[in-house]
Protein backbone atom coordinates (compact mmCIF):
# COMPACT_ATOMS: atom_id res chain seq x y z
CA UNK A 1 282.66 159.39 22.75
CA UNK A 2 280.19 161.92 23.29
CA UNK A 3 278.68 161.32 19.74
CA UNK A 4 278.09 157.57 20.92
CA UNK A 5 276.74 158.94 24.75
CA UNK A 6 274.38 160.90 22.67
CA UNK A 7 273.08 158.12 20.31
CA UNK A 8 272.59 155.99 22.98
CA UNK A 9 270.73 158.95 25.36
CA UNK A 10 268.53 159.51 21.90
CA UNK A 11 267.47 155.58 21.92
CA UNK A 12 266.59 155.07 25.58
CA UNK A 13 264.51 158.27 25.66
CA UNK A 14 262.55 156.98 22.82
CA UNK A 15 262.49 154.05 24.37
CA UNK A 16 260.60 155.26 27.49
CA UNK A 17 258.43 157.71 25.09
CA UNK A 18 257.51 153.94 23.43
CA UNK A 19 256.62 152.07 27.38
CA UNK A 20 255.12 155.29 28.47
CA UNK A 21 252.68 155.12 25.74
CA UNK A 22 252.21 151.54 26.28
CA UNK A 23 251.51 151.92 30.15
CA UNK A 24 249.28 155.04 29.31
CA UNK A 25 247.18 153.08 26.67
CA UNK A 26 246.61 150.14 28.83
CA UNK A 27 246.54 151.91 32.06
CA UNK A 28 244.35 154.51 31.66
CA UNK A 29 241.76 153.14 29.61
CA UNK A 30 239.99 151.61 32.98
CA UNK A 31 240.25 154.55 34.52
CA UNK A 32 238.93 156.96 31.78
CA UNK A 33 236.04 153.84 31.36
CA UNK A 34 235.72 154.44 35.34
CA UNK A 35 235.36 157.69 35.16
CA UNK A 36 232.78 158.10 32.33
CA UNK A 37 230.48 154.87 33.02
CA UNK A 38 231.05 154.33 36.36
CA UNK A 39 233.21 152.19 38.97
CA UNK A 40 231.42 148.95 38.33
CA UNK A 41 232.30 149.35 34.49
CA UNK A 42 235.81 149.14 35.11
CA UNK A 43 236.20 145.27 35.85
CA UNK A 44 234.69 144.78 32.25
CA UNK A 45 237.48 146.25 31.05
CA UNK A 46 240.16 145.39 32.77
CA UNK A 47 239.74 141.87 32.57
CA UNK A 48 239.88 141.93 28.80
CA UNK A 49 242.74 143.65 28.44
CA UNK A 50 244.62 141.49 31.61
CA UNK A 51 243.81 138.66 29.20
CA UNK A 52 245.30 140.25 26.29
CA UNK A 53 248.32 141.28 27.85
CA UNK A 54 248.75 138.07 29.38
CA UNK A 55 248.77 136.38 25.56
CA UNK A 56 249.95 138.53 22.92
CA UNK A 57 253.50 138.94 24.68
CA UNK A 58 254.27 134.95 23.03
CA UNK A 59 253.31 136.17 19.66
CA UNK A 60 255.44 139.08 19.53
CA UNK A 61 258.95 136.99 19.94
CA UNK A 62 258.92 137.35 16.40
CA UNK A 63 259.62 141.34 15.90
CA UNK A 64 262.17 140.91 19.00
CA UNK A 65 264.17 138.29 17.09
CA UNK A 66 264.26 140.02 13.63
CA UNK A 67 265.25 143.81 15.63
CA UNK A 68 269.31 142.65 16.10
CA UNK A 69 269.02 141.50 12.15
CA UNK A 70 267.58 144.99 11.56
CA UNK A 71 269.88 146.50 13.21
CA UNK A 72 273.07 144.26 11.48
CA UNK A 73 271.51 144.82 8.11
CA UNK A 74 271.36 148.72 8.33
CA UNK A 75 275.02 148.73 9.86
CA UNK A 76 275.91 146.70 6.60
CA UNK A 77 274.09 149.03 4.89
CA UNK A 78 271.84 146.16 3.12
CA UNK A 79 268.30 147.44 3.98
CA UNK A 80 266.98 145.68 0.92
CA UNK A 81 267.81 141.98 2.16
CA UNK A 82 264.76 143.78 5.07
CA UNK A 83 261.61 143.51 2.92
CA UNK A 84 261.82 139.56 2.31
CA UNK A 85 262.30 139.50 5.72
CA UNK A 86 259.74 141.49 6.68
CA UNK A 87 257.21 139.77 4.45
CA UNK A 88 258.25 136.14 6.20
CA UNK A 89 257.59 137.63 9.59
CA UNK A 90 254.52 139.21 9.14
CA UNK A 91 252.94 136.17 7.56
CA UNK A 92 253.95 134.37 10.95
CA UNK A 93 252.70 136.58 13.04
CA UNK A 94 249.94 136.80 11.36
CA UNK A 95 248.90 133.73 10.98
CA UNK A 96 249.32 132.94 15.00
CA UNK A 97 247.59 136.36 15.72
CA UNK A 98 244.76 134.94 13.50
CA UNK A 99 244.73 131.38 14.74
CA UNK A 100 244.51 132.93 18.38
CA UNK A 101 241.97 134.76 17.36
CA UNK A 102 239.73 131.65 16.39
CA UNK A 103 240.41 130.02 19.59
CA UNK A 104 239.35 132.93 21.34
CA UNK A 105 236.11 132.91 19.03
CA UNK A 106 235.51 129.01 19.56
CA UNK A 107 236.33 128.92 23.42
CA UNK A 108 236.40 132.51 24.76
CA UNK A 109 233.46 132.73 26.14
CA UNK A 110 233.30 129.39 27.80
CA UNK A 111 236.34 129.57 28.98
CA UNK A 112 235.79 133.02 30.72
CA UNK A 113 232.30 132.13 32.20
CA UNK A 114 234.14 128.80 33.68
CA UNK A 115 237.12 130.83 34.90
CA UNK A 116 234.86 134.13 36.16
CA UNK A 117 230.91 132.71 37.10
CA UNK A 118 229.94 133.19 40.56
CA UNK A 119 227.39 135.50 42.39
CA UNK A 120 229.41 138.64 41.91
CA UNK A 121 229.29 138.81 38.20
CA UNK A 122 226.37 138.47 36.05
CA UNK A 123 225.85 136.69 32.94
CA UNK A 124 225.62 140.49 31.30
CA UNK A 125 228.63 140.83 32.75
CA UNK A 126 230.34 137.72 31.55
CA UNK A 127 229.26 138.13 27.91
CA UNK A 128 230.74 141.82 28.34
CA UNK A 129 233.81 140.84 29.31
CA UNK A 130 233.89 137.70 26.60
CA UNK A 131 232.73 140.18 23.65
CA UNK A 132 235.48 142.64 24.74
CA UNK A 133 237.82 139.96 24.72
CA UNK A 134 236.95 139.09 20.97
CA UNK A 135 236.66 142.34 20.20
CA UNK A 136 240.38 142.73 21.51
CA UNK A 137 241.92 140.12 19.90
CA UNK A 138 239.96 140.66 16.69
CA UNK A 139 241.75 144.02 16.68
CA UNK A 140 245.01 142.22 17.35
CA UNK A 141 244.90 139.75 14.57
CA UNK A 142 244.28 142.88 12.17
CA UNK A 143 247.14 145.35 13.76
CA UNK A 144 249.93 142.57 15.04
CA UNK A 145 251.51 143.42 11.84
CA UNK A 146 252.35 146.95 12.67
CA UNK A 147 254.36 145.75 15.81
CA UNK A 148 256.96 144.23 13.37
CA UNK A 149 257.42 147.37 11.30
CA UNK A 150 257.65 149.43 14.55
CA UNK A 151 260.36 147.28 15.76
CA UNK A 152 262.35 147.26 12.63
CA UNK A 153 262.02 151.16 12.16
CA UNK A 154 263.50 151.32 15.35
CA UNK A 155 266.29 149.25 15.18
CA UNK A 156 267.55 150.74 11.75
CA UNK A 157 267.50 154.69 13.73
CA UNK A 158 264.04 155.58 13.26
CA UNK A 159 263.14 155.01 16.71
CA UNK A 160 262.00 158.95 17.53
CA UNK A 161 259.45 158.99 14.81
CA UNK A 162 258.38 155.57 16.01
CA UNK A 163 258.50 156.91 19.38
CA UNK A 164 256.08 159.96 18.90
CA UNK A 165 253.42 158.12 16.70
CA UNK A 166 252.87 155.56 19.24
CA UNK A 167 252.20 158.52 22.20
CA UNK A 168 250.30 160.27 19.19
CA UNK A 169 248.44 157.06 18.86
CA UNK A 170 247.84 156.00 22.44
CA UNK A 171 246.23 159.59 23.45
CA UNK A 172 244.25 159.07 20.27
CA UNK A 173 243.20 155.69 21.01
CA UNK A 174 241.96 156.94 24.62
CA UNK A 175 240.17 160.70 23.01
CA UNK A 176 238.24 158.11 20.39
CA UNK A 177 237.23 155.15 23.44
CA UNK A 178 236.21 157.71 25.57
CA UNK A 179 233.74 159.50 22.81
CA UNK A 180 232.41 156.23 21.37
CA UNK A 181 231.95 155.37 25.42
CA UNK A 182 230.66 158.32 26.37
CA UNK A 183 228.36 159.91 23.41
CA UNK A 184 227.95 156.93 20.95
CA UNK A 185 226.34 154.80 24.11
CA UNK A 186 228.82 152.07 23.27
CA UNK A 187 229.04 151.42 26.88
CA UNK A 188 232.61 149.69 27.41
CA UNK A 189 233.27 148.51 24.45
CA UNK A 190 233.77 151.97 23.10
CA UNK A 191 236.34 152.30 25.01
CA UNK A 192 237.76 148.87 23.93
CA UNK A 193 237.78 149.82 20.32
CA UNK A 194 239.56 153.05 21.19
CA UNK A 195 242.19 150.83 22.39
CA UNK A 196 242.51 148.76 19.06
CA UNK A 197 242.51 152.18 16.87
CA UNK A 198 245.71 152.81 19.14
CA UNK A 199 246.91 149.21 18.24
């Protein structure tokens, strides 16, 4: 039916408003760090967050699994069996976000300087990229939450208001790295916090 054409046409539009804002966030952070500090500033940054998006996709199984149940409970119309649920998932996720976040603490650094250390980077450089690393995942631990919520309000129809926060939040995220970069002399890890207010 057309009614069903358009539902569907609604979701997947929202859906690429949701990965556009994604790909904007995380792609044009290096660039914006590029442009404002420099070329050489821009492996700083994008090693951090190639590390962070090369982790955090195991920890967020858990708002994938619980979007179909979503979705079955607001057919049913039983949203209140969601909040228990909700509650049990975010104390998961949590709890891994915050465990990966001690690891990182305990054997970032090492790890990074054994994976990275040669005579193209610097120690500077190393403990730059380790700090944004923490700082990253630090940010994570604190914001994996909203990931759940976002992925129930989408699967129960609220996926355009979903949709628009997270491009409201990703140009945000990128206006506030840049001017903590760029004017508060936070060097790269301005722009690295910019990215976590987006989170």
């Amino acid at each position: 039916k057309r009614s069903a054409l358009g539902d569907l046409s609604s979701m997947g539009m929202a859906a690429l408003i949701v990965t556009a804002s994604s790909v904007l966030l995380m792609q044009s952070s290096p660039m914006i760090t590029g442009y404002s500090l420099g070329p050489a500033s821009v492996i700083l940054i994008a090693f951090p967050l190639m590390i962070y998006s090369a982790l955090t996709p195991f920890l967020s199984t858990l708002s994938l699994l619980i979007s179909p149940v979503a979705a079955g409970m607001s057919a049913k119309g039983e949203e209140e069996k969601l909040l228990p649920m909700f509650i049990m998932t975010v104390r998961y996720q949590a709890s891994a976000a915050l465990l990966l976040f001690i690891g990182i603490m305990i054997f970032g650094h090492p790890l990074i300087v054994l994976w990275l250390s040669g005579p193209k980077l610097s120690p500077a450089e190393l403990n730059a990229i380790s700090t944004g690393v923490v700082i990253l995942f630090a940010g994570y631990a604190f914001s994996s939450v909203a990931q759940i919520g976002r992925s129930i309000m989408s699967s129960v129809g609220q996926h355009w208001p979903v949709a628009i926060f997270e491009f409201i939040t990703a140009l945000s995220g990128l206006l506030m790295g840049y001017l903590l970069s760029k004017f508060y002399m936070l060097d790269v890890q301005g722009m690295i916090v910019g990215v976590i207010l987006a989170l």
